[in-house]
PDB file of N, CA and C in Angstrom:
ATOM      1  N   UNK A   1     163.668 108.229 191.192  1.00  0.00           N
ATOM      2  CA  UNK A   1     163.150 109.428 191.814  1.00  0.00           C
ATOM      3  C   UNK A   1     162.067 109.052 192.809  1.00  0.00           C
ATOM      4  N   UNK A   2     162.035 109.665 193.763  1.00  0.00           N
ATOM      5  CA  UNK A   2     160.995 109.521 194.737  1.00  0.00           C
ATOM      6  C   UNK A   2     160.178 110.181 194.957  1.00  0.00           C
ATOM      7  N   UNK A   3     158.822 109.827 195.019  1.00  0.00           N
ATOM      8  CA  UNK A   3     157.453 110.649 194.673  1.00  0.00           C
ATOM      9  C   UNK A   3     157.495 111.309 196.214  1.00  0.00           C
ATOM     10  N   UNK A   4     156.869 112.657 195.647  1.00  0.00           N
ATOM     11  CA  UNK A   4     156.016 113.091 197.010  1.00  0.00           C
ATOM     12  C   UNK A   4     155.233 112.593 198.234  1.00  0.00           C
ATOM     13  N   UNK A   5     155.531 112.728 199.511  1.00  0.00           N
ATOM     14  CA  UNK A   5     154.282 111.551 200.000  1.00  0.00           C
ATOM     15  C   UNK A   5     152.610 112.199 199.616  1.00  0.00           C
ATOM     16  N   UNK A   6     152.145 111.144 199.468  1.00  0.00           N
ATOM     17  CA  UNK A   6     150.747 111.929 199.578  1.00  0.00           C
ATOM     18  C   UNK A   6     149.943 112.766 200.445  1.00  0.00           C
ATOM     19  N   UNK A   7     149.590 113.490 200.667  1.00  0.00           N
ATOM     20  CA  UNK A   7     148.970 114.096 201.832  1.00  0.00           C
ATOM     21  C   UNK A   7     146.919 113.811 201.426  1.00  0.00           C
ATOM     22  N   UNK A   8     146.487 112.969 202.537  1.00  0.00           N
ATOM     23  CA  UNK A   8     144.932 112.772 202.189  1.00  0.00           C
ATOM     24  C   UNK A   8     144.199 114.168 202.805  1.00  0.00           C
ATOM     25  N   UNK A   9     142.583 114.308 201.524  1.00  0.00           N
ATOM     26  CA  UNK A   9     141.913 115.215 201.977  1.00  0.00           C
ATOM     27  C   UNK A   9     141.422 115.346 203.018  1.00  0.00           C
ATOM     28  N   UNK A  10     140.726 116.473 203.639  1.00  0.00           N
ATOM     29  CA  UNK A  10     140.177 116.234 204.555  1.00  0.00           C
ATOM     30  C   UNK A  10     138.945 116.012 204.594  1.00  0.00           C
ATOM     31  N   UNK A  11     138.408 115.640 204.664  1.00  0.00           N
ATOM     32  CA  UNK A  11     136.427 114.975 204.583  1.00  0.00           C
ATOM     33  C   UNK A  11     135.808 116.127 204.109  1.00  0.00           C
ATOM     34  N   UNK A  12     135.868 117.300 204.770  1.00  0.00           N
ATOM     35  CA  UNK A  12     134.883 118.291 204.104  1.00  0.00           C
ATOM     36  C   UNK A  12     135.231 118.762 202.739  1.00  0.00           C
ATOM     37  N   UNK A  13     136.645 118.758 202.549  1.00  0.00           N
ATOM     38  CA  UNK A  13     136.784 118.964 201.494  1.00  0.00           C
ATOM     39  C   UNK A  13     136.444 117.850 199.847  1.00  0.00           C
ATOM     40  N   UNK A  14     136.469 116.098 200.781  1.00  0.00           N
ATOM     41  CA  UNK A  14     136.020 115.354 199.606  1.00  0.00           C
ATOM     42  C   UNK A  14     134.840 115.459 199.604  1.00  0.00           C
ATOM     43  N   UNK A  15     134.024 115.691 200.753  1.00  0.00           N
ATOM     44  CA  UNK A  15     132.564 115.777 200.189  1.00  0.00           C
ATOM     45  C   UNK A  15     131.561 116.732 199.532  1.00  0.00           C
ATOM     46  N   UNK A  16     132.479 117.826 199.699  1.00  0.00           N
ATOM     47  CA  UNK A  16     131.837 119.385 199.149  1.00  0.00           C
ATOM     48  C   UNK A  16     131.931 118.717 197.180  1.00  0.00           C
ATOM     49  N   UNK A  17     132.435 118.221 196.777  1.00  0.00           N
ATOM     50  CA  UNK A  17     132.562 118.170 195.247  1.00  0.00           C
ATOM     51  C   UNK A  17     131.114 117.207 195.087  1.00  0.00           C
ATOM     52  N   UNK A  18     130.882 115.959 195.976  1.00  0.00           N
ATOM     53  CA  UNK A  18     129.915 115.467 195.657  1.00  0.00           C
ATOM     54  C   UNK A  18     128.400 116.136 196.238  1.00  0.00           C
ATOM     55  N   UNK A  19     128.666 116.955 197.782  1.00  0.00           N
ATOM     56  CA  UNK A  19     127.106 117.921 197.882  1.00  0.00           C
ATOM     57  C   UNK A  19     126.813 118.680 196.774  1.00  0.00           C
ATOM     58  N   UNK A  20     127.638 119.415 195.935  1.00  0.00           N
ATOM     59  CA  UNK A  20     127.198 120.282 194.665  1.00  0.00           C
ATOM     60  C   UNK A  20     127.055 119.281 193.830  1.00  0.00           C
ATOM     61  N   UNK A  21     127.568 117.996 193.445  1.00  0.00           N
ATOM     62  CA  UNK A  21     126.962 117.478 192.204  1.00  0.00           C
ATOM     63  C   UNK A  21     125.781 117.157 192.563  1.00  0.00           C
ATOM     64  N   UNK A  22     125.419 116.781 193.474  1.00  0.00           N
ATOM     65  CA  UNK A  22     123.953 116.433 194.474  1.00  0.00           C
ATOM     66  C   UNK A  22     123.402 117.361 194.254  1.00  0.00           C
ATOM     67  N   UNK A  23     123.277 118.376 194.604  1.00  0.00           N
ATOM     68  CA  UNK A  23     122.028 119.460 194.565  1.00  0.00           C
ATOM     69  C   UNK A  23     122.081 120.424 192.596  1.00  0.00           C
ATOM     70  N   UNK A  24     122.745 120.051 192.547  1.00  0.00           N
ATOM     71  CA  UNK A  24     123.053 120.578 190.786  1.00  0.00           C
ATOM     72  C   UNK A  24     121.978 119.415 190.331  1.00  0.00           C
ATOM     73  N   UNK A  25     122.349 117.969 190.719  1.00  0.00           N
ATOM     74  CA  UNK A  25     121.943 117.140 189.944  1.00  0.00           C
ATOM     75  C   UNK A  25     119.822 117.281 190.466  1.00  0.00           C
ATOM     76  N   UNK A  26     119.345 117.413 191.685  1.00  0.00           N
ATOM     77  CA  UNK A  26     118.297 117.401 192.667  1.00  0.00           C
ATOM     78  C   UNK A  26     117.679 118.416 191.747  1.00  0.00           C
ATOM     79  N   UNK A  27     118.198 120.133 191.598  1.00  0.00           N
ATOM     80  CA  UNK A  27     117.762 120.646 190.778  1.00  0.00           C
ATOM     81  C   UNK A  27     117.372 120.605 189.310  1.00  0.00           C
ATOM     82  N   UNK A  28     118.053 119.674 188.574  1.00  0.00           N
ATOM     83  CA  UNK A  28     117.527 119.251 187.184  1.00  0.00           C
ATOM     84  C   UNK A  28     116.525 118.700 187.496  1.00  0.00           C
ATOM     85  N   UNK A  29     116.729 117.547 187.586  1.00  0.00           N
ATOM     86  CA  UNK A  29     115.662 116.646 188.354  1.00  0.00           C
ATOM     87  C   UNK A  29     114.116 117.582 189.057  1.00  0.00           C
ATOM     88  N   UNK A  30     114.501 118.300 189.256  1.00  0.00           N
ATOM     89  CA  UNK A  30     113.562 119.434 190.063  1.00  0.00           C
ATOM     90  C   UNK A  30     112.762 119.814 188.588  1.00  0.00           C
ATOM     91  N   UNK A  31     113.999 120.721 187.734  1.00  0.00           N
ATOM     92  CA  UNK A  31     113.106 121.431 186.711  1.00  0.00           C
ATOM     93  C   UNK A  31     112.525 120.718 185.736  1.00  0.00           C
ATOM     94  N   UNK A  32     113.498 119.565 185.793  1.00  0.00           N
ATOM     95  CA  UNK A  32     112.174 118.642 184.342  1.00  0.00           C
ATOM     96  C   UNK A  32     110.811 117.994 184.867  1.00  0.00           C
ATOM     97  N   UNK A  33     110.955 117.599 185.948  1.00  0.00           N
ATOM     98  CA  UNK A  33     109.369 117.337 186.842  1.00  0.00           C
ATOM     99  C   UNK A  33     108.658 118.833 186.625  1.00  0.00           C
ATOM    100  N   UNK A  34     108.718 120.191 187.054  1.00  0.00           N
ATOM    101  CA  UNK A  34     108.563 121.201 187.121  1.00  0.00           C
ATOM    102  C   UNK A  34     107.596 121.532 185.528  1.00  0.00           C
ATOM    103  N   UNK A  35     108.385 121.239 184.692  1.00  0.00           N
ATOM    104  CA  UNK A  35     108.179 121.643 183.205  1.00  0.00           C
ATOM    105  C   UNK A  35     107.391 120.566 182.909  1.00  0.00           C
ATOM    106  N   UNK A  36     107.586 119.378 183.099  1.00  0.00           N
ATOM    107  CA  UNK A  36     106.969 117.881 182.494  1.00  0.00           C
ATOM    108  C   UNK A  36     105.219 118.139 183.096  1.00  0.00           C
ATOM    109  N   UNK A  37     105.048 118.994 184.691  1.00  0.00           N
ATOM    110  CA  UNK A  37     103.698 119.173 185.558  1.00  0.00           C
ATOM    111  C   UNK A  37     103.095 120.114 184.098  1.00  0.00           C
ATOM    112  N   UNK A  38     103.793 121.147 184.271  1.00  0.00           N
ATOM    113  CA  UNK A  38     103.554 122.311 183.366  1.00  0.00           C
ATOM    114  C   UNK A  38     102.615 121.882 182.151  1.00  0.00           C
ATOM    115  N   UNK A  39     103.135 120.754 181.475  1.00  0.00           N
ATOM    116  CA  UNK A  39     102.572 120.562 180.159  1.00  0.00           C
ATOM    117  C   UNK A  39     101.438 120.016 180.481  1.00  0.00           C
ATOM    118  N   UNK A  40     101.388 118.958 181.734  1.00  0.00           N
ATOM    119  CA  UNK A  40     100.033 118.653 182.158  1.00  0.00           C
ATOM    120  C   UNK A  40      98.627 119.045 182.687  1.00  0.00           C
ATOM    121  N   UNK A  41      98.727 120.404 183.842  1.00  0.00           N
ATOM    122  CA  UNK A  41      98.171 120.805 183.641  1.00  0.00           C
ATOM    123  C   UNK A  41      98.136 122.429 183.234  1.00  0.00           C
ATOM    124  N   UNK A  42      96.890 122.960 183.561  1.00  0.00           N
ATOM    125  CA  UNK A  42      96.731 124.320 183.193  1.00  0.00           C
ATOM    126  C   UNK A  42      97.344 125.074 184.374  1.00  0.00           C
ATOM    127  N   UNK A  43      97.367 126.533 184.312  1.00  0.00           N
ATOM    128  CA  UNK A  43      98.389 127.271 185.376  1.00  0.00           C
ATOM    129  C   UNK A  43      97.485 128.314 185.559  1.00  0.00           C
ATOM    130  N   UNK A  44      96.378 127.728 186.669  1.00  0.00           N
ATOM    131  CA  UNK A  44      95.233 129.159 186.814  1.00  0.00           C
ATOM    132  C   UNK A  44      96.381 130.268 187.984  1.00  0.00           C
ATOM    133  N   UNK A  45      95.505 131.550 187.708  1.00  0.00           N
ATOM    134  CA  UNK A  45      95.975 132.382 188.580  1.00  0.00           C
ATOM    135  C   UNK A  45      95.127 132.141 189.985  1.00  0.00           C
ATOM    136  N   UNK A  46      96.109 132.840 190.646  1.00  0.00           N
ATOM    137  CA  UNK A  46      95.782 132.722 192.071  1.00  0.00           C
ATOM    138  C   UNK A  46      95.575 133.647 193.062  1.00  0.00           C
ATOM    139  N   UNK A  47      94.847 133.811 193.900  1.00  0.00           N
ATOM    140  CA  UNK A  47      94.882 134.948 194.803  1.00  0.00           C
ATOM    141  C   UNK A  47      96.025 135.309 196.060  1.00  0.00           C
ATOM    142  N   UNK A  48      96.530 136.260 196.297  1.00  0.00           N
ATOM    143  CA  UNK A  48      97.726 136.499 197.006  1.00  0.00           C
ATOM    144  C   UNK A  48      97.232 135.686 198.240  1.00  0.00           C
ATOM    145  N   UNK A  49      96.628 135.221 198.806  1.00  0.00           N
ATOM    146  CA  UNK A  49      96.462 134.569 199.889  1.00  0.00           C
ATOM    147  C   UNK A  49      96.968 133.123 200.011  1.00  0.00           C
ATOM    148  N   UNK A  50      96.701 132.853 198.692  1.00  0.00           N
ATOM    149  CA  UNK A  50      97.089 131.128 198.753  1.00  0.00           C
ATOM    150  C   UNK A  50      98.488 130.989 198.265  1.00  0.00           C
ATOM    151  N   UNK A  51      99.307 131.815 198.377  1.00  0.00           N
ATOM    152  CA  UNK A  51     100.598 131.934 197.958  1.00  0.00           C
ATOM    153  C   UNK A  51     101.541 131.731 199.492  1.00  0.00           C
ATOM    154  N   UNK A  52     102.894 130.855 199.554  1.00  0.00           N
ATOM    155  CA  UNK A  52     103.112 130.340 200.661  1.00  0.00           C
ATOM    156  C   UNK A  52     104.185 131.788 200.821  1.00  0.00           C
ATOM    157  N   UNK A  53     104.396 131.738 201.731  1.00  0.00           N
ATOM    158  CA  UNK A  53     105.501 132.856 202.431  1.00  0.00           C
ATOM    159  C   UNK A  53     107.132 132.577 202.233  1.00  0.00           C
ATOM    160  N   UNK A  54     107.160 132.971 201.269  1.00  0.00           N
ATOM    161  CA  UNK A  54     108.435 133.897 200.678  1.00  0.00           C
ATOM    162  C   UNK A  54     109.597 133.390 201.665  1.00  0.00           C
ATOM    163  N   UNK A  55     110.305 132.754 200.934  1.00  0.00           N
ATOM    164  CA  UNK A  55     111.936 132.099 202.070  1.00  0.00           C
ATOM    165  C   UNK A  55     113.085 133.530 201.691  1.00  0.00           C
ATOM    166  N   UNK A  56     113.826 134.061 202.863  1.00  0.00           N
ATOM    167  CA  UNK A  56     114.791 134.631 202.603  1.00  0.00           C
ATOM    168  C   UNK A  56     116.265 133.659 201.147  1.00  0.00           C
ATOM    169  N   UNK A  57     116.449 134.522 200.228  1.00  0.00           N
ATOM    170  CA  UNK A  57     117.740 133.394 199.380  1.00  0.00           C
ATOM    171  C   UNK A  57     119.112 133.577 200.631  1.00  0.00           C
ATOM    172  N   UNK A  58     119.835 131.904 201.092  1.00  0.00           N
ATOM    173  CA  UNK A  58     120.442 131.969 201.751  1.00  0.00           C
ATOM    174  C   UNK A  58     122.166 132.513 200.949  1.00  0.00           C
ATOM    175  N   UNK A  59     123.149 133.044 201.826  1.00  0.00           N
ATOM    176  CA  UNK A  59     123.747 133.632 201.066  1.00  0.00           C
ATOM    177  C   UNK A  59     124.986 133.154 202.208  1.00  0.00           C
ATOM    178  N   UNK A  60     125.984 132.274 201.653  1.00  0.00           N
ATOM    179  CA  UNK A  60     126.656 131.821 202.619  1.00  0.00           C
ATOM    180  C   UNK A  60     128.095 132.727 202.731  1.00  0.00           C
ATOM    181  N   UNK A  61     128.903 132.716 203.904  1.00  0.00           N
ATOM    182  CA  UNK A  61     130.118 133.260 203.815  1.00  0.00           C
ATOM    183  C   UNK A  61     130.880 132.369 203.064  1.00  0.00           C
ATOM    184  N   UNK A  62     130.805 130.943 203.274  1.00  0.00           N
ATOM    185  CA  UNK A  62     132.098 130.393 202.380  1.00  0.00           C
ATOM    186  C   UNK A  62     132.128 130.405 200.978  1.00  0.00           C
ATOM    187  N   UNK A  63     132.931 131.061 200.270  1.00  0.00           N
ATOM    188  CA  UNK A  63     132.705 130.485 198.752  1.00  0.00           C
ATOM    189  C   UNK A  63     132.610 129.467 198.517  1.00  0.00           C
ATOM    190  N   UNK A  64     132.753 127.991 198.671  1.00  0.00           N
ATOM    191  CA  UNK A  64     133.038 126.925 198.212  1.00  0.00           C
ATOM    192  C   UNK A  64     131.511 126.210 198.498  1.00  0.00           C
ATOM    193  N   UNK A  65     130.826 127.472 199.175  1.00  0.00           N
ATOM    194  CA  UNK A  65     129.224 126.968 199.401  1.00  0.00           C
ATOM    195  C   UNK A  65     128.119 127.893 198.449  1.00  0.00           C
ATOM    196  N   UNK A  66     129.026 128.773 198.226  1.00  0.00           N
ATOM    197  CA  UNK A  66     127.946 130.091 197.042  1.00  0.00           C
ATOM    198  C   UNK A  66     127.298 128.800 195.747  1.00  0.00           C
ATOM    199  N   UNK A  67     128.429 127.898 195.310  1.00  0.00           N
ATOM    200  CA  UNK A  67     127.652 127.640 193.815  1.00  0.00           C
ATOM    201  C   UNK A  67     125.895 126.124 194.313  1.00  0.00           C
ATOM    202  N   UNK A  68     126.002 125.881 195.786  1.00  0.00           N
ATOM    203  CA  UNK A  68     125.534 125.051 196.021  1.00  0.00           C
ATOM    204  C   UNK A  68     124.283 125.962 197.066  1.00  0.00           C
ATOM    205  N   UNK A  69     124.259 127.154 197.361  1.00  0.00           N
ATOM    206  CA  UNK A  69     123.399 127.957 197.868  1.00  0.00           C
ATOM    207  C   UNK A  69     122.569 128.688 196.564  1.00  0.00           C
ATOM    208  N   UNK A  70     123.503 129.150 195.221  1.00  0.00           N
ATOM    209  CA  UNK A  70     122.715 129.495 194.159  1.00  0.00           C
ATOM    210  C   UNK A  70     121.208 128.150 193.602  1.00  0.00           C
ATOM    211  N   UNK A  71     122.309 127.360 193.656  1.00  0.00           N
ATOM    212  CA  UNK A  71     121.435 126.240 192.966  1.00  0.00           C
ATOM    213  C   UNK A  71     119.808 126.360 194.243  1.00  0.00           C
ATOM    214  N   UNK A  72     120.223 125.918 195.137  1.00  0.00           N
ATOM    215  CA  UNK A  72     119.537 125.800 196.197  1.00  0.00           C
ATOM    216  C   UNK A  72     118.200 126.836 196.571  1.00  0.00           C
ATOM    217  N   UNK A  73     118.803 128.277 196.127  1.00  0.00           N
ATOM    218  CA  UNK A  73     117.797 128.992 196.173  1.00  0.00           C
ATOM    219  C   UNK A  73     116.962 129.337 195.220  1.00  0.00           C
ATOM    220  N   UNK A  74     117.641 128.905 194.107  1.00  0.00           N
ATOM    221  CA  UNK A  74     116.853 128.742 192.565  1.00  0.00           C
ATOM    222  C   UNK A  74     115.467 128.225 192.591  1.00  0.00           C
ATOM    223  N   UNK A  75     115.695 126.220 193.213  1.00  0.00           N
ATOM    224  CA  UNK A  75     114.592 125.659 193.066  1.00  0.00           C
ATOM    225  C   UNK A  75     113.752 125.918 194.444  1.00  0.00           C
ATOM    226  N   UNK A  76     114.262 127.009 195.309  1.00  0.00           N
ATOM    227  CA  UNK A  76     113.010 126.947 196.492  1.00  0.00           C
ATOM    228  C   UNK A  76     112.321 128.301 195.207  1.00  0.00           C
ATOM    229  N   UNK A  77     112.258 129.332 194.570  1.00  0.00           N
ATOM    230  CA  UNK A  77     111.711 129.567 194.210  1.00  0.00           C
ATOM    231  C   UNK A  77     110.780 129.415 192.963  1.00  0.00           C
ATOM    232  N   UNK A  78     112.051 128.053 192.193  1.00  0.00           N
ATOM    233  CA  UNK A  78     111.208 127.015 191.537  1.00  0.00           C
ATOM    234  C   UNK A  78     109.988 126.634 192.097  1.00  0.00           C
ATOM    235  N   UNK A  79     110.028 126.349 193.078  1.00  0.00           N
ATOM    236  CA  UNK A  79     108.917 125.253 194.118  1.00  0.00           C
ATOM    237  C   UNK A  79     108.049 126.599 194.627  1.00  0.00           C
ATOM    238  N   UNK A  80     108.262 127.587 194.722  1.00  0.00           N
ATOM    239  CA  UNK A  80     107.217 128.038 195.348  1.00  0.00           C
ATOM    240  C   UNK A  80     106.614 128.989 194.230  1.00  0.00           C
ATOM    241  N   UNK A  81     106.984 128.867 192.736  1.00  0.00           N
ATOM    242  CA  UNK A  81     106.358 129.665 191.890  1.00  0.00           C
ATOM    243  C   UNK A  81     105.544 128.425 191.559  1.00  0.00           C
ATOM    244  N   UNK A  82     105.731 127.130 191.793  1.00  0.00           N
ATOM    245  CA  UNK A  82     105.424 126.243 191.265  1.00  0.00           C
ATOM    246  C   UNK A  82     103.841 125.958 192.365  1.00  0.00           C
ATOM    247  N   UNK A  83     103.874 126.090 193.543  1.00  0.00           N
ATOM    248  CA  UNK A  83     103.315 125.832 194.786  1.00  0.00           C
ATOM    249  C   UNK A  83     102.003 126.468 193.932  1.00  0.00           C
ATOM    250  N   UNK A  84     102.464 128.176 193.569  1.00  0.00           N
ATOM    251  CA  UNK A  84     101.407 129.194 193.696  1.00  0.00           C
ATOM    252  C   UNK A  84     100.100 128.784 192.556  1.00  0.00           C
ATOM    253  N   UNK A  85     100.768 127.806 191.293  1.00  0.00           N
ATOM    254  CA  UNK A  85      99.897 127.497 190.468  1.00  0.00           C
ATOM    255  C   UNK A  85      98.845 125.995 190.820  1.00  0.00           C
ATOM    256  N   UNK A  86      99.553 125.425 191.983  1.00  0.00           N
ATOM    257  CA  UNK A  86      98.947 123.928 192.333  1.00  0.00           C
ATOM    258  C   UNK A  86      99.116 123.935 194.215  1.00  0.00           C
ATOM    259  N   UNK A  87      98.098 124.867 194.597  1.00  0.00           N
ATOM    260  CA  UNK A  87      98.544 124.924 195.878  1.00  0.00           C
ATOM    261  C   UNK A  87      98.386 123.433 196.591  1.00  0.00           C
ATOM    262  N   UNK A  88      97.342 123.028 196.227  1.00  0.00           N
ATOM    263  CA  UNK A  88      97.347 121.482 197.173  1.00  0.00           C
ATOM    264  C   UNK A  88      98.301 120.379 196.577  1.00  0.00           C
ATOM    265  N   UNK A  89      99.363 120.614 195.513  1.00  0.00           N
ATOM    266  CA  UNK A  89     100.288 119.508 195.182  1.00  0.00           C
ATOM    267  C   UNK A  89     101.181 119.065 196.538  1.00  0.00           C
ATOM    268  N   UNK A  90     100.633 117.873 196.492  1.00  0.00           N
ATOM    269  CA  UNK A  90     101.710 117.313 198.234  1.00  0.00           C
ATOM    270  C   UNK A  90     102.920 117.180 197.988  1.00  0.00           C
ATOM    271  N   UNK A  91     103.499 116.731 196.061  1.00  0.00           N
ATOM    272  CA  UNK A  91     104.457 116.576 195.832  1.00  0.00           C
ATOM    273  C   UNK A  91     105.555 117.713 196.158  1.00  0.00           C
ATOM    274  N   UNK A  92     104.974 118.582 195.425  1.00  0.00           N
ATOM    275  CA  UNK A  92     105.515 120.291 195.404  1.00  0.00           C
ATOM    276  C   UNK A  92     105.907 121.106 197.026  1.00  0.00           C
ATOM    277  N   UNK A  93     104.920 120.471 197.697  1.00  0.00           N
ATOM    278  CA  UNK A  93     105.023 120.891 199.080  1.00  0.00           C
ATOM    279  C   UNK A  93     105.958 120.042 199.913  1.00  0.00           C
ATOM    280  N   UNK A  94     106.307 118.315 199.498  1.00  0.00           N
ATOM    281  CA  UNK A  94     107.180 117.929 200.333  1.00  0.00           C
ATOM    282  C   UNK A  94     108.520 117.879 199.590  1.00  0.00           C
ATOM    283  N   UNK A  95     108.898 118.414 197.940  1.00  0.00           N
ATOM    284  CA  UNK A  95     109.826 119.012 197.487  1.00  0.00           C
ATOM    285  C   UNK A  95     110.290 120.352 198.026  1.00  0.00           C
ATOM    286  N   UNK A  96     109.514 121.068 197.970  1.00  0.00           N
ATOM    287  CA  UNK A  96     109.880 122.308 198.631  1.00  0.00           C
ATOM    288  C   UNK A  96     110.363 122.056 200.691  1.00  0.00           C
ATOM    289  N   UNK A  97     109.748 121.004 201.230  1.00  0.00           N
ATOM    290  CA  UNK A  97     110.587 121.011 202.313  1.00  0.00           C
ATOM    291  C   UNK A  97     111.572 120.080 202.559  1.00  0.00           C
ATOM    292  N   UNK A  98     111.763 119.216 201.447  1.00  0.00           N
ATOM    293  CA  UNK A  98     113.149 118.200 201.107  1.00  0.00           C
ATOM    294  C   UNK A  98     114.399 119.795 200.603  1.00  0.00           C
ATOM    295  N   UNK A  99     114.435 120.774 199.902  1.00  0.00           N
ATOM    296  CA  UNK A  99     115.393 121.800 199.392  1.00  0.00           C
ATOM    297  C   UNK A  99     115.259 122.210 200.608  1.00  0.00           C
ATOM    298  N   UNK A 100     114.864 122.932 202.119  1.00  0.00           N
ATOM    299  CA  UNK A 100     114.444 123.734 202.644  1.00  0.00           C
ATOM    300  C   UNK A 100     115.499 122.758 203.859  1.00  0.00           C
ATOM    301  N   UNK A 101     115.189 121.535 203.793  1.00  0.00           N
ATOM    302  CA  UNK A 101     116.404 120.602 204.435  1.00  0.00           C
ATOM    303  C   UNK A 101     117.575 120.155 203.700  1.00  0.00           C
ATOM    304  N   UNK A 102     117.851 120.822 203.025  1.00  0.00           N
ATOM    305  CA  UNK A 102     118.938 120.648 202.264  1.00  0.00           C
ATOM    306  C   UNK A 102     119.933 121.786 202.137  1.00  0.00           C
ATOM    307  N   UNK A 103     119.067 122.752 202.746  1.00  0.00           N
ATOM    308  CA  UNK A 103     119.699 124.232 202.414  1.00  0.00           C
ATOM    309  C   UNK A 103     120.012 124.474 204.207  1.00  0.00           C
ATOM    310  N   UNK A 104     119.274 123.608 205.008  1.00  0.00           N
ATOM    311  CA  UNK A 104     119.903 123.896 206.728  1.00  0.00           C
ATOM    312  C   UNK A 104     120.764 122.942 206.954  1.00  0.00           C
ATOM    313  N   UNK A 105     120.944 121.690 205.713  1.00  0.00           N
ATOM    314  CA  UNK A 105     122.564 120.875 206.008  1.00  0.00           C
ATOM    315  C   UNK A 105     123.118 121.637 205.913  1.00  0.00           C
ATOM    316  N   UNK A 106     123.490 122.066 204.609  1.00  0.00           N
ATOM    317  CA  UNK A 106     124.628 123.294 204.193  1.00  0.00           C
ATOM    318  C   UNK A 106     125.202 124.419 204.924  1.00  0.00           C
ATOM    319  N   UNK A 107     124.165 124.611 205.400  1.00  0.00           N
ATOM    320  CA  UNK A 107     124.163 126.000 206.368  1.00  0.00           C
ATOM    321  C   UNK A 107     125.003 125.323 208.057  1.00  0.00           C
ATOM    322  N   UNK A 108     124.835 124.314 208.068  1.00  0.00           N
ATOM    323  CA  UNK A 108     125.418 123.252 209.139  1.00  0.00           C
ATOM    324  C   UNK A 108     127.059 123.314 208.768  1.00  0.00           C
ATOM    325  N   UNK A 109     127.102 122.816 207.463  1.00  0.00           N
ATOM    326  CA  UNK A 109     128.689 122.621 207.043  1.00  0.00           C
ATOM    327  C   UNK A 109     130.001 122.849 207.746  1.00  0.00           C
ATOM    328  N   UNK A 110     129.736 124.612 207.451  1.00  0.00           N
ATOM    329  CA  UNK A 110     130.845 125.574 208.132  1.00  0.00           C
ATOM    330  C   UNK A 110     131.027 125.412 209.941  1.00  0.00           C
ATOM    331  N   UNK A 111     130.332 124.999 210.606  1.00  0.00           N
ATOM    332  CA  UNK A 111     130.075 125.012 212.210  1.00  0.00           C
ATOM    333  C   UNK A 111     130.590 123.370 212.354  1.00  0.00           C
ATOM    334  N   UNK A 112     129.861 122.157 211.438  1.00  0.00           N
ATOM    335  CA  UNK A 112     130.313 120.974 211.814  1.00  0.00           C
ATOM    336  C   UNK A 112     131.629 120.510 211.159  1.00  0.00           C
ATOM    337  N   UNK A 113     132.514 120.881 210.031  1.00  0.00           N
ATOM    338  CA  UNK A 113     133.791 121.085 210.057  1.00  0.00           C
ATOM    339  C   UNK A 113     134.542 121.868 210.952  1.00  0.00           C
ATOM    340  N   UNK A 114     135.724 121.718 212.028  1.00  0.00           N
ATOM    341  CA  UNK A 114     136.184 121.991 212.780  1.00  0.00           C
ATOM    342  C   UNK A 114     137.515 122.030 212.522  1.00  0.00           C
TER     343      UNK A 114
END
C-alpha cells in the first residue's frame, strides 16, 4: 500500500503550538516569582497616584491567538497589581514591559503571515 504524500506545515502554523507553550510557560514562571515576592515582603497600600495606567486586555480576531492573548493579559495585570504594591521594583517594571512586547509580537502574527 502506498502512503499518502505528506503535505509540510506551514511556519505559522508550527510555531503557534510553541508561542502558547512559551507564554503559558513565561506566565507560571511569572506567578511563582509573583507569590515567592509576596511571601517576602509586606504589601503596603498605595495611593491612586502611584498606580501605573491601566493597559486595554488585547482581544484578538484569530482564535488560534485567544488562548495566548488570555494568558498574556492575565500576567500584565499580574504585573501591574503587582507594580501597585512595589512601585520602584525594576524587576516588575521590566517584566511588565518584556509581556507588553510579547503581546505586540502576537498582535504582529496575523499581518506577518501572508
Amino acid at each position: 500500500l502506498e502512503a499518502a504524500p505528506h503535505k509540510p506545515a506551514s511556519r505559522s502554523s508550527r510555531l503557534l503550538p510553541w508561542a502558547m507553550a512559551a507564554s503559558l510557560a513565561a506566565v507560571s514562571v511569572l506567578a511563582g516569582v509573583l507569590v515567592w515576592q509576596q511571601h517576602l515582603t509586606p504589601t503596603p497600600r498605595l495611593a491612586m497616584q502611584t498606580m501605573p495606567a491601566q493597559t486595554t486586555p488585547w482581544k484578538p480576531r484569530n482564535p488560534l491567538l485567544a488562548g495566548p492573548a488570555i494568558e498574556l493579559n492575565l500576567a500584565r495585570q499580574q504585573l501591574t497589581r503587582a507594580i501597585q504594591r512595589s512601585p520602584h521594583d525594576p524587576f516588575l517594571r521590566h517584566m511588565l514591559a518584556y509581556t507588553n512586547a510579547q503581546v505586540e509580537r502576537l498582535q504582529q502574527l496575523p499581518h506577518s503571515a501572508g
